[in-house]
PDB file of N, CA and C in Angstrom:
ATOM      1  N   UNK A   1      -6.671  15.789  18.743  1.00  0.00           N
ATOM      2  CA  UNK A   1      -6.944  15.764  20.165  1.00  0.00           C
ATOM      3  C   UNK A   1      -7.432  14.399  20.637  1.00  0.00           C
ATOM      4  N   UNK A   2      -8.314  13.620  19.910  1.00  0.00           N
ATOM      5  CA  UNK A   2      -8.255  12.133  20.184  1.00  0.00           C
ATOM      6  C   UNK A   2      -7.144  11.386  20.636  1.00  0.00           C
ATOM      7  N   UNK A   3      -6.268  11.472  20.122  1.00  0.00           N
ATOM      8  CA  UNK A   3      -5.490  10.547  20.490  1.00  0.00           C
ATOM      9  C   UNK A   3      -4.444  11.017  21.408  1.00  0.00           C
ATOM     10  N   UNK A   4      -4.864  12.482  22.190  1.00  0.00           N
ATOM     11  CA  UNK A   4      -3.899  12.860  23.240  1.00  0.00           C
ATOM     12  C   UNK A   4      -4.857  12.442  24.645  1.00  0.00           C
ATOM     13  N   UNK A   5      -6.291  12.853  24.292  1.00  0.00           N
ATOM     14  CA  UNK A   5      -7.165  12.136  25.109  1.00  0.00           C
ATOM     15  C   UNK A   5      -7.064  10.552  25.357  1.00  0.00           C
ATOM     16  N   UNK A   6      -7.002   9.900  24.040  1.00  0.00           N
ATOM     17  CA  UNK A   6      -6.702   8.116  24.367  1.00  0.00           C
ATOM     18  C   UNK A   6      -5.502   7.920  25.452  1.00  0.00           C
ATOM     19  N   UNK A   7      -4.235   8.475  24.928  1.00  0.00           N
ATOM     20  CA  UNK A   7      -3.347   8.392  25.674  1.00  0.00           C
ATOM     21  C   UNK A   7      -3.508   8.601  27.270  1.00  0.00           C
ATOM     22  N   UNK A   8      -4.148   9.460  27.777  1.00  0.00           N
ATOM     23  CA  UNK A   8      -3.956  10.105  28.870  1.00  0.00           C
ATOM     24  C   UNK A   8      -5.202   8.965  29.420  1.00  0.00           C
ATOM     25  N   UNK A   9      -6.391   8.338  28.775  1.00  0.00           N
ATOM     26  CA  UNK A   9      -6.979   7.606  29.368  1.00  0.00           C
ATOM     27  C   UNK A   9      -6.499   6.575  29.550  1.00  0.00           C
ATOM     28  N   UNK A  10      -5.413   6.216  28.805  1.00  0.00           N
ATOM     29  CA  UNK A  10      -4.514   4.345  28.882  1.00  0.00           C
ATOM     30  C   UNK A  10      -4.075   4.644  29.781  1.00  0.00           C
ATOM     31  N   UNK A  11      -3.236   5.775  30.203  1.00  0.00           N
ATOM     32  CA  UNK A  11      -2.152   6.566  31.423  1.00  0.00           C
ATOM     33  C   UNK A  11      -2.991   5.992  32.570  1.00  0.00           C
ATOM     34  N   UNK A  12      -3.795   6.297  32.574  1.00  0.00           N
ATOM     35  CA  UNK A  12      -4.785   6.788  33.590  1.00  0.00           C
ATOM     36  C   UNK A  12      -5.635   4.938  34.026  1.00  0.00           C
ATOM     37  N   UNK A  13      -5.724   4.331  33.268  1.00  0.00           N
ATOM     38  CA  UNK A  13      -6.519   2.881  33.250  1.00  0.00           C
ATOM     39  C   UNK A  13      -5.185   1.938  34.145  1.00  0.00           C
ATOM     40  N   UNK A  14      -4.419   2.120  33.439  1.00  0.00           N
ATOM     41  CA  UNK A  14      -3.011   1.620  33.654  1.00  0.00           C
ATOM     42  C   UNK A  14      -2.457   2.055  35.414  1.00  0.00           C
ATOM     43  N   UNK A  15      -2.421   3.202  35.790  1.00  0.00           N
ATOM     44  CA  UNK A  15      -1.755   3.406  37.157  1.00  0.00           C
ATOM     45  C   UNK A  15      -2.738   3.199  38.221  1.00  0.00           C
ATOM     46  N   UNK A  16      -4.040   3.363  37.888  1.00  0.00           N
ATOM     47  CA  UNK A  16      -4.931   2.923  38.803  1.00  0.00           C
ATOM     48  C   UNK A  16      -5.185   1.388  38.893  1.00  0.00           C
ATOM     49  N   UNK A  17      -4.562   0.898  37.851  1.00  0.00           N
ATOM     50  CA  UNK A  17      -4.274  -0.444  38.187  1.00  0.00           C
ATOM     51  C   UNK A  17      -3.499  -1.168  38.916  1.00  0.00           C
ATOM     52  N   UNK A  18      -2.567  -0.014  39.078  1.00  0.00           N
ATOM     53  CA  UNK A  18      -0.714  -0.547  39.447  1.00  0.00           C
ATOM     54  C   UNK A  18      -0.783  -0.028  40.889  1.00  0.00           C
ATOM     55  N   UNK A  19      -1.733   0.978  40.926  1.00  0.00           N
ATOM     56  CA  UNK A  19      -2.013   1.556  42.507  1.00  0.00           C
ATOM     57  C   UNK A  19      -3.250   0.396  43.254  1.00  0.00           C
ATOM     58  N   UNK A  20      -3.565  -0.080  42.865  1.00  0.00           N
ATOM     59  CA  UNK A  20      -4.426  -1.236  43.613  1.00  0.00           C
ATOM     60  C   UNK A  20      -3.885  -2.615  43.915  1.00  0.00           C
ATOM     61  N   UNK A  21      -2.485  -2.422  42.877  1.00  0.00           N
ATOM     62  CA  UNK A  21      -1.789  -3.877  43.201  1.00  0.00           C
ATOM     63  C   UNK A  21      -2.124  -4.978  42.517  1.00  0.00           C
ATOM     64  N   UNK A  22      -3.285  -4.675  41.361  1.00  0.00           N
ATOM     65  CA  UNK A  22      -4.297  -5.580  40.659  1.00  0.00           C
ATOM     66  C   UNK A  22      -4.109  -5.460  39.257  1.00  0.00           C
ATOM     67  N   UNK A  23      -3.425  -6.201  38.614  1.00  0.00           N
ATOM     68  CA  UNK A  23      -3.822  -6.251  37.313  1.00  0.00           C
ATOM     69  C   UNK A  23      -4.623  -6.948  36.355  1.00  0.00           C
ATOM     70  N   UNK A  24      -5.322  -7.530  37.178  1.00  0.00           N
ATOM     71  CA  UNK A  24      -6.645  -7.969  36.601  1.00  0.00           C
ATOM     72  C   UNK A  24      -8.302  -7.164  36.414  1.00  0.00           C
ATOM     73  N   UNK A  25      -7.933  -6.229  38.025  1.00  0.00           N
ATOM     74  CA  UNK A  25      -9.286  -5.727  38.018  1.00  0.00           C
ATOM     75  C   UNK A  25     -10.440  -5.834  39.032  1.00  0.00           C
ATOM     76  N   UNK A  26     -11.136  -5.435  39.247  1.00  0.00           N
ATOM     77  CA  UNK A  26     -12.280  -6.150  39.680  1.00  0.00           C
ATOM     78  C   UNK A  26     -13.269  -6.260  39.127  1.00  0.00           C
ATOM     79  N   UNK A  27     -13.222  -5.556  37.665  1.00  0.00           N
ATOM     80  CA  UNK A  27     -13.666  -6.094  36.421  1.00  0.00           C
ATOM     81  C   UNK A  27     -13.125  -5.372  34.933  1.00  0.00           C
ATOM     82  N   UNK A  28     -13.911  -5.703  33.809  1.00  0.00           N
ATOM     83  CA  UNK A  28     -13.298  -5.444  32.488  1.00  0.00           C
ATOM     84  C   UNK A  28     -13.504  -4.007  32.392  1.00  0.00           C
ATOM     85  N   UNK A  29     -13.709  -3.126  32.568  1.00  0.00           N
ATOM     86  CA  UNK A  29     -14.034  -1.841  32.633  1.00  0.00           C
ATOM     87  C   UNK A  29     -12.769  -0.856  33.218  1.00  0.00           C
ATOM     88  N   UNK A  30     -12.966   0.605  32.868  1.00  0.00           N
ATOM     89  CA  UNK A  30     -12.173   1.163  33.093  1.00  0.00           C
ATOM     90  C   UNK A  30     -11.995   1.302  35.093  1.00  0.00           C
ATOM     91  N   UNK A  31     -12.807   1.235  35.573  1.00  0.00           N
ATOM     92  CA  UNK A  31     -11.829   1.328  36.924  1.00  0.00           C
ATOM     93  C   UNK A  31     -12.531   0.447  37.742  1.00  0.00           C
ATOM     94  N   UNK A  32     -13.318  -0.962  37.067  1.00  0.00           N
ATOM     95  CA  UNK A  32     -13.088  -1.875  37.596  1.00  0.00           C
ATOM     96  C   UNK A  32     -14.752  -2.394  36.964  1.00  0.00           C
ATOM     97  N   UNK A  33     -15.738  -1.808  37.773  1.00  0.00           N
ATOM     98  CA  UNK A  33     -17.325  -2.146  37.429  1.00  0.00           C
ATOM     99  C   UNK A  33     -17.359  -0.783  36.968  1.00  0.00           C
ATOM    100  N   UNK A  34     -18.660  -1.028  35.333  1.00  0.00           N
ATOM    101  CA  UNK A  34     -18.777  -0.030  34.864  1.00  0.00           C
ATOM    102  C   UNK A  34     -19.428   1.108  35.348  1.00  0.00           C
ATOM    103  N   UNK A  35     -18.585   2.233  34.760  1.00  0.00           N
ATOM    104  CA  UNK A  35     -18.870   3.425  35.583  1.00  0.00           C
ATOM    105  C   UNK A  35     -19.066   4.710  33.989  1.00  0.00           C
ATOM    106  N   UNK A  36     -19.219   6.048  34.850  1.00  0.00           N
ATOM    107  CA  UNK A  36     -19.476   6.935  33.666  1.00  0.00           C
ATOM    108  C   UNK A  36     -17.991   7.175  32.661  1.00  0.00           C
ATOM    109  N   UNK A  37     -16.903   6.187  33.364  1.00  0.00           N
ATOM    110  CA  UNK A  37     -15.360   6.352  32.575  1.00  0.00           C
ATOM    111  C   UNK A  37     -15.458   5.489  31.163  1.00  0.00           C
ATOM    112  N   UNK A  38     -16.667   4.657  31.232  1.00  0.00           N
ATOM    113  CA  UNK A  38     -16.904   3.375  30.176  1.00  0.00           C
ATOM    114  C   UNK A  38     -17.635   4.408  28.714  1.00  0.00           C
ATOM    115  N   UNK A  39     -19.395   5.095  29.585  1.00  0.00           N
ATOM    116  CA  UNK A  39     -19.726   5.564  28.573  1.00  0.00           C
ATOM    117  C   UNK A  39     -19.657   6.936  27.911  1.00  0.00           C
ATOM    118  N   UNK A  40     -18.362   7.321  28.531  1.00  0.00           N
ATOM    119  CA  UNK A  40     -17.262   8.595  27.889  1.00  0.00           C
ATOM    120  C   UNK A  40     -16.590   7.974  27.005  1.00  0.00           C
ATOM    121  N   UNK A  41     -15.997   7.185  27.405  1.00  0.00           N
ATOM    122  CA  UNK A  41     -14.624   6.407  26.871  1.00  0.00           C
ATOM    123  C   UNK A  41     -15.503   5.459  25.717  1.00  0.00           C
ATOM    124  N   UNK A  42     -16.186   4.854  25.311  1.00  0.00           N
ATOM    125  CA  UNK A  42     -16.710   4.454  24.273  1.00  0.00           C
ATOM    126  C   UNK A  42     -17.083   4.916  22.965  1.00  0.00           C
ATOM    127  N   UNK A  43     -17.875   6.210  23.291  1.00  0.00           N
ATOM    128  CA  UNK A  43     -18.066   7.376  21.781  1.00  0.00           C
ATOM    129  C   UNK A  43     -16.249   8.105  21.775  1.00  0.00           C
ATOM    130  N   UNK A  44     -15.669   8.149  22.216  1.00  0.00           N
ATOM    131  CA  UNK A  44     -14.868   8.226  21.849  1.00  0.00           C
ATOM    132  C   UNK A  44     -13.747   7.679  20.933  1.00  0.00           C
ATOM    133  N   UNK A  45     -14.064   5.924  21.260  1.00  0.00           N
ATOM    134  CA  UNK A  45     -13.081   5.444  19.939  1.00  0.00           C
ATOM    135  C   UNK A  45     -14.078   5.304  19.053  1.00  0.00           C
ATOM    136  N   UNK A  46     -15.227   5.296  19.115  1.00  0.00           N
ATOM    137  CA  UNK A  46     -16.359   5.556  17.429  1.00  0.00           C
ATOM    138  C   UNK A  46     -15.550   6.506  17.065  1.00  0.00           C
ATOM    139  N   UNK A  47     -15.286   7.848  17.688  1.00  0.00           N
ATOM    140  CA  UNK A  47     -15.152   9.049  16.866  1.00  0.00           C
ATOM    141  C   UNK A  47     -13.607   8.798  16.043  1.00  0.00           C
ATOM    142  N   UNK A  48     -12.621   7.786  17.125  1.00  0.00           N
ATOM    143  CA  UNK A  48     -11.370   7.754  16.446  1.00  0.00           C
ATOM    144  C   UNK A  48     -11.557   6.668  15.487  1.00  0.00           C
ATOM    145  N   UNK A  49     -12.417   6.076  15.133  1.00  0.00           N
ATOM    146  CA  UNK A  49     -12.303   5.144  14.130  1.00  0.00           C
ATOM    147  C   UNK A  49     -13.014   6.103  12.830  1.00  0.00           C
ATOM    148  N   UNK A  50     -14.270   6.874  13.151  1.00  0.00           N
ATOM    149  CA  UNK A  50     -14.604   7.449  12.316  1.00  0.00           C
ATOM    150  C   UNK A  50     -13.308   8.241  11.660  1.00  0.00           C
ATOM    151  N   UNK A  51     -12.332   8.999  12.567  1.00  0.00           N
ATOM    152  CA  UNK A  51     -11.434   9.631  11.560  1.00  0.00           C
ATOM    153  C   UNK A  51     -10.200   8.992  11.502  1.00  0.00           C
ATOM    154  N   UNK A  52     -10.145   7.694  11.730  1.00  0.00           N
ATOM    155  CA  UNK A  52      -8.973   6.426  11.440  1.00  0.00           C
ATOM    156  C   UNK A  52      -8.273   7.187  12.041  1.00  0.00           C
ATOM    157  N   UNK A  53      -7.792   7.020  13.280  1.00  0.00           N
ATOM    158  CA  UNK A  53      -6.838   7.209  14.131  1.00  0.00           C
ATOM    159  C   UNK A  53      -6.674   6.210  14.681  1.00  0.00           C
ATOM    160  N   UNK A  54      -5.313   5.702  13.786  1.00  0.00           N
ATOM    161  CA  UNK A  54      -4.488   4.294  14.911  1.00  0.00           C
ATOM    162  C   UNK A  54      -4.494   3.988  16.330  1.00  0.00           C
ATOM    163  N   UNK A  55      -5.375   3.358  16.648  1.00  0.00           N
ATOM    164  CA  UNK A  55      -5.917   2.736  17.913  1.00  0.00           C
ATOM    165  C   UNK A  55      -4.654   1.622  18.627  1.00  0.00           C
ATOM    166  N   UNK A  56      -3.974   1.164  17.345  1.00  0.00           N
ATOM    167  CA  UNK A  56      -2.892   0.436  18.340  1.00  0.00           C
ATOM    168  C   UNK A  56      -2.247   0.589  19.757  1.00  0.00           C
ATOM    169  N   UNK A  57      -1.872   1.969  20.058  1.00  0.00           N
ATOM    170  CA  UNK A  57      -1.315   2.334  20.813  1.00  0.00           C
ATOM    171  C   UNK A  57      -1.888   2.362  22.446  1.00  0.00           C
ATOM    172  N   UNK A  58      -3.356   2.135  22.173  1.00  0.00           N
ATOM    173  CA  UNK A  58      -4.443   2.085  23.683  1.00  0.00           C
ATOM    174  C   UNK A  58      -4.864   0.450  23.719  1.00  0.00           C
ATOM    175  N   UNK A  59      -4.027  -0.211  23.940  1.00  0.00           N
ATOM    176  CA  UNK A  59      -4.920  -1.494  23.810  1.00  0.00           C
ATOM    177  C   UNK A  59      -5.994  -1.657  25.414  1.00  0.00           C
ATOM    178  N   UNK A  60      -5.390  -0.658  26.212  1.00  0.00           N
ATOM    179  CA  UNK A  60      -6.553  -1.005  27.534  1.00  0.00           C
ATOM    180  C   UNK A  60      -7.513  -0.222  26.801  1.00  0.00           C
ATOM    181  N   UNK A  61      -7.387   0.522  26.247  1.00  0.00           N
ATOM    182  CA  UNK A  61      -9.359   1.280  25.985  1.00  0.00           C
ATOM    183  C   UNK A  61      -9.771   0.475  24.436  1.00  0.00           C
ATOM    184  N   UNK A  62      -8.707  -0.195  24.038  1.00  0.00           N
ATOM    185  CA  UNK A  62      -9.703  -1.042  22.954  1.00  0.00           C
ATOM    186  C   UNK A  62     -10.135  -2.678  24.116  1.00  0.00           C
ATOM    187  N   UNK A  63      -9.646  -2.793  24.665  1.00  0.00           N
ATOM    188  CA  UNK A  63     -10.222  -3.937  25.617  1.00  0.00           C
ATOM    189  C   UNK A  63     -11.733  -3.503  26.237  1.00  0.00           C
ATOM    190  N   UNK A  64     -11.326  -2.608  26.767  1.00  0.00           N
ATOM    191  CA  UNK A  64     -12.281  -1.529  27.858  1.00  0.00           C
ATOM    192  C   UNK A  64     -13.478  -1.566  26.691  1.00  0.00           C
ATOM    193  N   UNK A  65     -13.569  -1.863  25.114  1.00  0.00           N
ATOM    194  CA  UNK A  65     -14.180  -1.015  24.442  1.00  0.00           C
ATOM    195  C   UNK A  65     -15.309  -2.786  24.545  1.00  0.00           C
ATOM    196  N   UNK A  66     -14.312  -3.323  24.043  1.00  0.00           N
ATOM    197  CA  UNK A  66     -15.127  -4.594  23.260  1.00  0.00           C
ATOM    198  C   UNK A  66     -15.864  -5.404  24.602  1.00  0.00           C
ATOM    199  N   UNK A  67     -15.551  -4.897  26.278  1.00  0.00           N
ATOM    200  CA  UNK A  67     -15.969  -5.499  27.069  1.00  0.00           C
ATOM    201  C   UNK A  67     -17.518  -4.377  27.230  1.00  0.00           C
ATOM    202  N   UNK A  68     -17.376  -3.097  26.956  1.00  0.00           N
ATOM    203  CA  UNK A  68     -18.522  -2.732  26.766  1.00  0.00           C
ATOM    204  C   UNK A  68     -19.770  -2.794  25.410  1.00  0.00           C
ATOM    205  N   UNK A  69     -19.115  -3.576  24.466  1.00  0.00           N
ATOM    206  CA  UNK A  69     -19.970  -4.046  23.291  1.00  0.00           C
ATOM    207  C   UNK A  69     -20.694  -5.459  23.905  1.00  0.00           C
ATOM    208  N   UNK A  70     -20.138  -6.108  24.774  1.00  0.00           N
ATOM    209  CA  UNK A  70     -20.726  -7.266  25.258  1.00  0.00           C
ATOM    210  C   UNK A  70     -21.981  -6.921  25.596  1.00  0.00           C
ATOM    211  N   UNK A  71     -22.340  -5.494  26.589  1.00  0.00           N
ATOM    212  CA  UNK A  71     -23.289  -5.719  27.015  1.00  0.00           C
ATOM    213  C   UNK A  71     -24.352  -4.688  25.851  1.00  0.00           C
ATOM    214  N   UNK A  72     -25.702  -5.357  25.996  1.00  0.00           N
ATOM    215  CA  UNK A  72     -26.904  -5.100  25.064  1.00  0.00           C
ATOM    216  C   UNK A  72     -27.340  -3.556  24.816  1.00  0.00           C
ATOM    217  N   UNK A  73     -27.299  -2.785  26.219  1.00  0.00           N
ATOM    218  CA  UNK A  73     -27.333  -1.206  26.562  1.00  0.00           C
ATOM    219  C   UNK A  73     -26.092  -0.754  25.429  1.00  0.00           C
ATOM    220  N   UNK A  74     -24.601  -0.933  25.513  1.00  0.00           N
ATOM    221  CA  UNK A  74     -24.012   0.104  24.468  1.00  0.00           C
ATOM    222  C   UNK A  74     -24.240  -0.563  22.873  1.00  0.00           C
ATOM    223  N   UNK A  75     -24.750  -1.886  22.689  1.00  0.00           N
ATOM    224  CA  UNK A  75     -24.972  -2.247  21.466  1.00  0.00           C
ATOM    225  C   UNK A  75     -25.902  -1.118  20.967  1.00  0.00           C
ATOM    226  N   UNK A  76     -27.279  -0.744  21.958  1.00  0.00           N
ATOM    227  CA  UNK A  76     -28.598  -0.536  21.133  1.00  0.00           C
ATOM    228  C   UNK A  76     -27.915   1.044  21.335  1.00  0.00           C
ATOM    229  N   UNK A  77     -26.981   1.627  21.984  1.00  0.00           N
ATOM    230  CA  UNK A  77     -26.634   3.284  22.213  1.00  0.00           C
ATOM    231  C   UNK A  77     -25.527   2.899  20.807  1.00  0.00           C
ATOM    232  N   UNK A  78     -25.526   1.944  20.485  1.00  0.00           N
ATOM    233  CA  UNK A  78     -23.852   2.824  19.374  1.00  0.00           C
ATOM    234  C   UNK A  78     -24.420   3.765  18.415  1.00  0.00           C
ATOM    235  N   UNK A  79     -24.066   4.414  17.692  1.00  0.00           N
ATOM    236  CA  UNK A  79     -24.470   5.194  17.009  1.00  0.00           C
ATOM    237  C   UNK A  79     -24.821   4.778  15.170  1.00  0.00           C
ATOM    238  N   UNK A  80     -24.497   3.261  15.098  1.00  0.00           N
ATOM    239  CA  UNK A  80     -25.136   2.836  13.974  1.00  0.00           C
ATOM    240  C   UNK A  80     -25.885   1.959  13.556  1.00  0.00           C
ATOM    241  N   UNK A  81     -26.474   2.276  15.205  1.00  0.00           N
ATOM    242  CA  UNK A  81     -27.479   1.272  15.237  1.00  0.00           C
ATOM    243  C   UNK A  81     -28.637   2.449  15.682  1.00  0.00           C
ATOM    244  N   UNK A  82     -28.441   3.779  15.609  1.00  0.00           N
ATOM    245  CA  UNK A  82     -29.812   4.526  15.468  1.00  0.00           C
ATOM    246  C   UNK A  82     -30.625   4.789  14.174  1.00  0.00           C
ATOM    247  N   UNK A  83     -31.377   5.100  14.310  1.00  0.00           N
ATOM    248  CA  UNK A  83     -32.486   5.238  12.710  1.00  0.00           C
ATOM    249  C   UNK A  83     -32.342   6.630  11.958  1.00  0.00           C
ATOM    250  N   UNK A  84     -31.589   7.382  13.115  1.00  0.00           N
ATOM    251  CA  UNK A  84     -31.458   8.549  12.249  1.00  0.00           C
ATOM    252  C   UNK A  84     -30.525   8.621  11.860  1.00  0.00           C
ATOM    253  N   UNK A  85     -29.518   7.790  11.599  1.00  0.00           N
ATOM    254  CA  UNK A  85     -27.934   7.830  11.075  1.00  0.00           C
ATOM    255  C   UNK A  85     -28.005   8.237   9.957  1.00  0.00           C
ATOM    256  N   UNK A  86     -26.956   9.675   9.519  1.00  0.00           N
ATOM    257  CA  UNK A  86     -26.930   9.917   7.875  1.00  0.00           C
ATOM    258  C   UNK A  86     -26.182   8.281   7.087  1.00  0.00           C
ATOM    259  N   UNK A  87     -27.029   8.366   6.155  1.00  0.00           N
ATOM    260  CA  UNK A  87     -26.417   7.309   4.805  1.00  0.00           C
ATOM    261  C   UNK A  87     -25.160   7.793   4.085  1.00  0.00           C
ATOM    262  N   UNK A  88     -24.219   6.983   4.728  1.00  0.00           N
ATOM    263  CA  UNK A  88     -23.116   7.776   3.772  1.00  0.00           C
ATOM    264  C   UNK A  88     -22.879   7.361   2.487  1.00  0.00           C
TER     265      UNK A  88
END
């Protein structure tokens, strides 16, 4: 189901782009300045990397991803950077 969800979010990043006439943005984020589409869309490719699901295919939500690692808030929220993380 990850990667029917990725899909439908590239779908989705992509026409709201093409419907504004903008393919740049009005910023790096999913629909322009970050919104709650960023910190949905973020634990989500953790979870697809956790079960190696080829990410090639979304390159707007791996963009979308690494423009939200920039900022300090999803660094200190990722999930392996909490203290209670099991040791695998």
């Amino acid at each position: 189901y990850i990667a029917d969800g990725l899909a439908t979010i590239e779908l989705l990043v992509k026409e709201w782009s093409l419907e504004r006439h903008d393919t740049t943005r009005e910023g790096p984020f999913c629909v322009g300045p970050l919104s709650l589409a960023d910190v949905f869309l973020v634990p989500q490719l953790y979870n697809a990397d956790r079960f190696e699901v080829d990410l090639t295919a979304y390159p707007e939500c791996l963009r979308i991803r690494s423009a939200c690692e920039e900022l300090e808030a999803f660094r200190k929220a990722a999930p392996d950077n909490q203290l209670d993380k099991p040791i695998e």
